[in-house]
Structure formats: structure tokens, C-alpha cells
PDB file of N, CA and C in Angstrom:
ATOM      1  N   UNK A   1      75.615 -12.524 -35.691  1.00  0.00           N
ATOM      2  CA  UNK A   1      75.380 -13.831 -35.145  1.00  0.00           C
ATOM      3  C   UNK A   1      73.885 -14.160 -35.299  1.00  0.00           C
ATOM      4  N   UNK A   2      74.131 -15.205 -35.550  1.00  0.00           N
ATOM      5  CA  UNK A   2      72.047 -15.883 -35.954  1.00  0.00           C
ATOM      6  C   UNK A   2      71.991 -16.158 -34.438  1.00  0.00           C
ATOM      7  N   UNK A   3      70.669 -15.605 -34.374  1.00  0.00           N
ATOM      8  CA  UNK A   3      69.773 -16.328 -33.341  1.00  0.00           C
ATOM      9  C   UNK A   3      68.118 -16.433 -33.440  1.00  0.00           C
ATOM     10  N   UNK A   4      68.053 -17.427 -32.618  1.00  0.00           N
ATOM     11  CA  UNK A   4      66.446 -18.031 -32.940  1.00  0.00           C
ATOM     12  C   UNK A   4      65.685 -16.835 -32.162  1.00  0.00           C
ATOM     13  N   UNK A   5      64.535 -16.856 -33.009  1.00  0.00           N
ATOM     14  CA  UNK A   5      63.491 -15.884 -32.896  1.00  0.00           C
ATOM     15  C   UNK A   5      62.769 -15.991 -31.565  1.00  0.00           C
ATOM     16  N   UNK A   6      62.390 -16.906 -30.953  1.00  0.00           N
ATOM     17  CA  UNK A   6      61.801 -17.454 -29.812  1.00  0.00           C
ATOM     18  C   UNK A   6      60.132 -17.004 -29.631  1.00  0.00           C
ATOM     19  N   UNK A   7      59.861 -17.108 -28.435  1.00  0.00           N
ATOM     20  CA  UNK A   7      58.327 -17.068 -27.941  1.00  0.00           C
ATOM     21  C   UNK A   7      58.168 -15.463 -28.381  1.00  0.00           C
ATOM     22  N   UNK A   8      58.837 -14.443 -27.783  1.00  0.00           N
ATOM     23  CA  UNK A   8      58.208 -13.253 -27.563  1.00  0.00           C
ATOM     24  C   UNK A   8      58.423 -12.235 -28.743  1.00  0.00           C
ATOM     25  N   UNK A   9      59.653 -13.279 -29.590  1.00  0.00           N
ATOM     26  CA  UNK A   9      59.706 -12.666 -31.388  1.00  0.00           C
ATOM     27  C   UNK A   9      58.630 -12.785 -31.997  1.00  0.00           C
ATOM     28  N   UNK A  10      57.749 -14.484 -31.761  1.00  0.00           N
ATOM     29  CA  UNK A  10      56.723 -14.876 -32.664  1.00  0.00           C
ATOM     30  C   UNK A  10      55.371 -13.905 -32.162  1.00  0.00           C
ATOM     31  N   UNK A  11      55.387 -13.679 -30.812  1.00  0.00           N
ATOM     32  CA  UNK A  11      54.455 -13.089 -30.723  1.00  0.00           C
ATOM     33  C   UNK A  11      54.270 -11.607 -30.765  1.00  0.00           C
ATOM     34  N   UNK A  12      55.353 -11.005 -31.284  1.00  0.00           N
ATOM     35  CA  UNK A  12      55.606  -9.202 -31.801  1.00  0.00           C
ATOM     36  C   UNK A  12      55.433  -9.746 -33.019  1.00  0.00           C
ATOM     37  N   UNK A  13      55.651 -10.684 -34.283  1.00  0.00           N
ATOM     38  CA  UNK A  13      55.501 -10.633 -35.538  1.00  0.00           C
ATOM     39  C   UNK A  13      53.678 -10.781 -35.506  1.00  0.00           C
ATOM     40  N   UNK A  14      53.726 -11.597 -34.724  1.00  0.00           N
ATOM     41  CA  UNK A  14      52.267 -11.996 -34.772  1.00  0.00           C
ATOM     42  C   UNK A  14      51.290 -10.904 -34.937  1.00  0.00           C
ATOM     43  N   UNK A  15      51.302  -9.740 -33.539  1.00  0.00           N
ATOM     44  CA  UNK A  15      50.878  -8.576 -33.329  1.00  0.00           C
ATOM     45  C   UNK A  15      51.277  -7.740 -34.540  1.00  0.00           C
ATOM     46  N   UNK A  16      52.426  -7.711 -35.175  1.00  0.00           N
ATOM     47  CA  UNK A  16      52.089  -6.684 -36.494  1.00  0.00           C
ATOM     48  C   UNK A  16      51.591  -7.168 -37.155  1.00  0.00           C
ATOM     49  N   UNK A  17      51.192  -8.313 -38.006  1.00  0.00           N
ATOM     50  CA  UNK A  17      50.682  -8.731 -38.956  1.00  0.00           C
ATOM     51  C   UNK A  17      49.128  -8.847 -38.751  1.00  0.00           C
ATOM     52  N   UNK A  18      48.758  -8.669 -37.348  1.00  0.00           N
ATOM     53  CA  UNK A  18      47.675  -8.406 -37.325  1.00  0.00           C
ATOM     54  C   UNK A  18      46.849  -7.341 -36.906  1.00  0.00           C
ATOM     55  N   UNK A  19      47.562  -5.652 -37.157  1.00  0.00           N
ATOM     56  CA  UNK A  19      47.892  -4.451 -37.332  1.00  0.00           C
ATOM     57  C   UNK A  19      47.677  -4.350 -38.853  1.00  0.00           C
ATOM     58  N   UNK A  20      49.066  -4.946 -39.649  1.00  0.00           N
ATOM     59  CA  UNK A  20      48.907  -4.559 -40.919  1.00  0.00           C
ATOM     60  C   UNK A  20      48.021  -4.978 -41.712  1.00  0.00           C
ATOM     61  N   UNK A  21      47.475  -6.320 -41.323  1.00  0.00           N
ATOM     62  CA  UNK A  21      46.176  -7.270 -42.045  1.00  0.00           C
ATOM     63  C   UNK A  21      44.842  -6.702 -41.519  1.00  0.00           C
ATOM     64  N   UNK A  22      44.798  -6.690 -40.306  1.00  0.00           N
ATOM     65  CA  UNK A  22      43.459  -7.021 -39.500  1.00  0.00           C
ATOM     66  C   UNK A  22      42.868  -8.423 -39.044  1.00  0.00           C
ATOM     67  N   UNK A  23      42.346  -8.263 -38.743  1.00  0.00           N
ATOM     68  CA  UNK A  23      41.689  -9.492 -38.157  1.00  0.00           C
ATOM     69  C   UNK A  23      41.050 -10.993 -39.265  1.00  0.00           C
ATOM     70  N   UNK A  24      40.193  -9.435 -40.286  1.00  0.00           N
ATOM     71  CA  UNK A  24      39.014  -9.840 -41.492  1.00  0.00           C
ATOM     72  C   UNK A  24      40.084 -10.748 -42.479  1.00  0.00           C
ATOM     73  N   UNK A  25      41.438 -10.272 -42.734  1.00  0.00           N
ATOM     74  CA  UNK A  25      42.424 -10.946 -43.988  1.00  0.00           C
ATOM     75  C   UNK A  25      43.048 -12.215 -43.528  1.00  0.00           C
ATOM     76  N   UNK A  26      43.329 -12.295 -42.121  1.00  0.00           N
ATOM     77  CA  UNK A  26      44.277 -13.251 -41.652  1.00  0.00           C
ATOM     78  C   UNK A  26      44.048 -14.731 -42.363  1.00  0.00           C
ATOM     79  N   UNK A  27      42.619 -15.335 -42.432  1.00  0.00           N
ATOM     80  CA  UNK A  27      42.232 -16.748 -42.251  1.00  0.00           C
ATOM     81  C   UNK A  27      42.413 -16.527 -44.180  1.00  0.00           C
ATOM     82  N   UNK A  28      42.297 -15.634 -45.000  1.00  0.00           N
ATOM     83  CA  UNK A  28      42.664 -15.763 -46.288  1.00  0.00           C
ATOM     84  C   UNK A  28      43.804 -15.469 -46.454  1.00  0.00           C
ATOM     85  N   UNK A  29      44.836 -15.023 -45.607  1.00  0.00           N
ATOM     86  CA  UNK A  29      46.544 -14.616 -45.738  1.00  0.00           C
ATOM     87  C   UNK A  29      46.776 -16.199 -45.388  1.00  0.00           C
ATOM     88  N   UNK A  30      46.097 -16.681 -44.112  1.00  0.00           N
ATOM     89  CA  UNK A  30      46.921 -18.332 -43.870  1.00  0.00           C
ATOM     90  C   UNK A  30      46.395 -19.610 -44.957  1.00  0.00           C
ATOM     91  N   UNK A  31      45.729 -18.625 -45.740  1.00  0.00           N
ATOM     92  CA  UNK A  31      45.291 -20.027 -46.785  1.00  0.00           C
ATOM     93  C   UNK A  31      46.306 -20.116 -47.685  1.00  0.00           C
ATOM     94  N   UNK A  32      46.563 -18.648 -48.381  1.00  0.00           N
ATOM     95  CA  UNK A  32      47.318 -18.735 -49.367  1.00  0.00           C
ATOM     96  C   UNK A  32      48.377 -19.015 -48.586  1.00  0.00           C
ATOM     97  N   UNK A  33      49.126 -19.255 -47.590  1.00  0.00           N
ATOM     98  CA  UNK A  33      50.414 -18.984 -47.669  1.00  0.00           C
ATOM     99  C   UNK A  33      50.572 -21.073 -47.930  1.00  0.00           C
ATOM    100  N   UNK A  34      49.416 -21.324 -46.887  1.00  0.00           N
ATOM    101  CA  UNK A  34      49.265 -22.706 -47.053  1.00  0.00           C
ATOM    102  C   UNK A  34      49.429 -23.099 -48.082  1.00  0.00           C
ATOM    103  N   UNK A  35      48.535 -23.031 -49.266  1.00  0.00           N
ATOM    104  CA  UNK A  35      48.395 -23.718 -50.778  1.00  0.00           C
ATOM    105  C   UNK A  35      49.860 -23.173 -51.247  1.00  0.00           C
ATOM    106  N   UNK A  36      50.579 -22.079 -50.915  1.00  0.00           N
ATOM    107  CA  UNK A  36      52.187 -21.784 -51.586  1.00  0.00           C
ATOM    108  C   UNK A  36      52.999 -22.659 -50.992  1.00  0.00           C
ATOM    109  N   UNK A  37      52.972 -23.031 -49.471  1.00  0.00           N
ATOM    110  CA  UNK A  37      54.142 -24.301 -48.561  1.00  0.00           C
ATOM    111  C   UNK A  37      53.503 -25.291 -49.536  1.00  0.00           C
ATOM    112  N   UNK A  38      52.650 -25.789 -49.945  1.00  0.00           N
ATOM    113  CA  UNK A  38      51.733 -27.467 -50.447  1.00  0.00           C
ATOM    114  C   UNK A  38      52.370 -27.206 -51.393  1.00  0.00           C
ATOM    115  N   UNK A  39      52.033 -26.485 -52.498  1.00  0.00           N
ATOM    116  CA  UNK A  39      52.687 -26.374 -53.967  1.00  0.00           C
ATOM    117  C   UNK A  39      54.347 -26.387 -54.237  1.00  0.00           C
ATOM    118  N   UNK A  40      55.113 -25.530 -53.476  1.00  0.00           N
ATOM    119  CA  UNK A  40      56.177 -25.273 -52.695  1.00  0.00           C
ATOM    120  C   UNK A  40      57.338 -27.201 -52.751  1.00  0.00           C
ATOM    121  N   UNK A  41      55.962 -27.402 -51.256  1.00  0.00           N
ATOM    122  CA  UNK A  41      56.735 -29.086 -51.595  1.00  0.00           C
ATOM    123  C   UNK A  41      56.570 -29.601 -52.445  1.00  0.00           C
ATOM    124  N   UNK A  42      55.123 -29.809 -53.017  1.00  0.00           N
ATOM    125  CA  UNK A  42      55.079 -30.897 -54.165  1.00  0.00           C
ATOM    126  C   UNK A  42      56.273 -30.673 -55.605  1.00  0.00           C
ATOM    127  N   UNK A  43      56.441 -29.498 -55.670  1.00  0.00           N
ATOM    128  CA  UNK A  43      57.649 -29.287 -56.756  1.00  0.00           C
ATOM    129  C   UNK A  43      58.759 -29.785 -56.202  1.00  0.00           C
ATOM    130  N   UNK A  44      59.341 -29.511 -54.593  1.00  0.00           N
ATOM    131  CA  UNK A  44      60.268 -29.933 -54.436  1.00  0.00           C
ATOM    132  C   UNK A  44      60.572 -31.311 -54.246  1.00  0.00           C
ATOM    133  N   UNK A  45      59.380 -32.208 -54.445  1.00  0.00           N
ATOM    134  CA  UNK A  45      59.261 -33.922 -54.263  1.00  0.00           C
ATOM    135  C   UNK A  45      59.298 -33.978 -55.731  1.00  0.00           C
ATOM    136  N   UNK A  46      58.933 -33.383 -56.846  1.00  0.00           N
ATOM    137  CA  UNK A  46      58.900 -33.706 -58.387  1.00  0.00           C
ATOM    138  C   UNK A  46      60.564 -33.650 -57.998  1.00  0.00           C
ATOM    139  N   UNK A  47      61.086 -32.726 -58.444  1.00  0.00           N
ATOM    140  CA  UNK A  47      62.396 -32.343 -58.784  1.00  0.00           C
ATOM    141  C   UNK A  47      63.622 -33.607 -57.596  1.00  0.00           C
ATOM    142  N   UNK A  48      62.862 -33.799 -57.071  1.00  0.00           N
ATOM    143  CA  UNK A  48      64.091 -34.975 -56.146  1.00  0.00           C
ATOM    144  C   UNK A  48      64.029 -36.334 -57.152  1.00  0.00           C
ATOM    145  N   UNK A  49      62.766 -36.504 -57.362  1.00  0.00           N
ATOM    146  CA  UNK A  49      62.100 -37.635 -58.196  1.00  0.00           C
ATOM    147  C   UNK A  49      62.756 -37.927 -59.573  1.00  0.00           C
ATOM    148  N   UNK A  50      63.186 -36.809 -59.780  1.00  0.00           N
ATOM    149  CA  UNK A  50      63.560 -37.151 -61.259  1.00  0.00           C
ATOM    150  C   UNK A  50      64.440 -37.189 -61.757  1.00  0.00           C
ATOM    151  N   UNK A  51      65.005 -37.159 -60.952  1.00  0.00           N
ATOM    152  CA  UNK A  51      66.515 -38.035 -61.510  1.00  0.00           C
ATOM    153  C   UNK A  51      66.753 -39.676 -61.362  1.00  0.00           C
ATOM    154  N   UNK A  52      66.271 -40.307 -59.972  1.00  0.00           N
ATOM    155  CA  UNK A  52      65.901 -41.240 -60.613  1.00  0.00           C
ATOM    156  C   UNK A  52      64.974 -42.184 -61.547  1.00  0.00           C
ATOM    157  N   UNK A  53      64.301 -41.583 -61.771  1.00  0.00           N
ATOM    158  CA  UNK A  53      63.522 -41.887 -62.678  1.00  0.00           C
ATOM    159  C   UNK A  53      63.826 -42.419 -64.243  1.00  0.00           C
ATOM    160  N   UNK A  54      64.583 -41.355 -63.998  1.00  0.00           N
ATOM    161  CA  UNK A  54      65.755 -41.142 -65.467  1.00  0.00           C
ATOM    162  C   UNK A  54      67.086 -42.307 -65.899  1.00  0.00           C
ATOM    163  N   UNK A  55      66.464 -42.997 -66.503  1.00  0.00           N
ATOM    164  CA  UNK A  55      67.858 -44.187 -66.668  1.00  0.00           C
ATOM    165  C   UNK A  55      68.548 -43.769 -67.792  1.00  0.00           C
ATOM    166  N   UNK A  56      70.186 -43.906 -67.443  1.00  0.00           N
ATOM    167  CA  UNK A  56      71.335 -43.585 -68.401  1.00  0.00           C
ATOM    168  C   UNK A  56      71.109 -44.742 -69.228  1.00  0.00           C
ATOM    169  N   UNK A  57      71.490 -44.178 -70.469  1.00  0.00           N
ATOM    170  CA  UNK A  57      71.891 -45.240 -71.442  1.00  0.00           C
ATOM    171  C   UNK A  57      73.318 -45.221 -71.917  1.00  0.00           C
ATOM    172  N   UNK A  58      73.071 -46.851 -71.811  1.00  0.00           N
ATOM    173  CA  UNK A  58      74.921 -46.484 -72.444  1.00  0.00           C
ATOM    174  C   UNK A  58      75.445 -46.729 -73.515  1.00  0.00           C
ATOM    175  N   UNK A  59      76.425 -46.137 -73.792  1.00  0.00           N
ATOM    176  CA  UNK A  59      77.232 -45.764 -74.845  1.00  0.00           C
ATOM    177  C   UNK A  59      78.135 -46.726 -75.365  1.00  0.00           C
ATOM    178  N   UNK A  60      77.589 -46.889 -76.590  1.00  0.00           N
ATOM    179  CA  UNK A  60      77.811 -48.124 -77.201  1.00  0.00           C
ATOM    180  C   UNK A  60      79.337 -47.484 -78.355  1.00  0.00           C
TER     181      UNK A  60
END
């Protein structure tokens, strides 16, 4: 059964990742992950885009 992660999930992931990172990596781990969500969407706004974009021609 799925269930949501809640307050005291986010804050045990939180605490390992800042175990396995440290302190010094975090603010360059949340950049990249940032510029991967930005890049991430902008492909997924191309790829919605283009189909209409695209006009059928018809068949004569």
C-alpha cells in the first residue's frame, strides 16, 4: 500500500543526506538537482508543444 512520506519521513531523509553529503556539498547537490527539475521541464514543455505545432497535410 502507498503511503505519503510525511513530516518525520522528510526529516530522516533529510538527516541522511546530510550524513552522506555533509554540510560543505548540500548547496552544490541543491543546485544541480535544480538546473536537472529546470531542464527536466523545459523538455517536457518542448515535447507537449510539438505536436501542435505540426500541421497535417492533406492527402490529395
Amino acid at each position: 500500500m502507498l503511503q505519503s512520506i510525511g513530516f518525520p519521513g522528510l526529516i530522516m531523509i533529510l538527516v541522511v543526506v546530510l550524513i552522506l553529503f555533509g554540510p560543505s556539498k548540500l548547496p552544490e547537490l541543491g543546485r544541480a538537482i535544480g538546473r536537472t527539475l529546470h531542464e527536466f521541464k523545459a523538455s517536457a514543455k518542448e515535447l507537449v508543444a510539438e505536436p501542435k505545432d505540426e500541421v497535417a497535410e492533406p492527402k490529395s
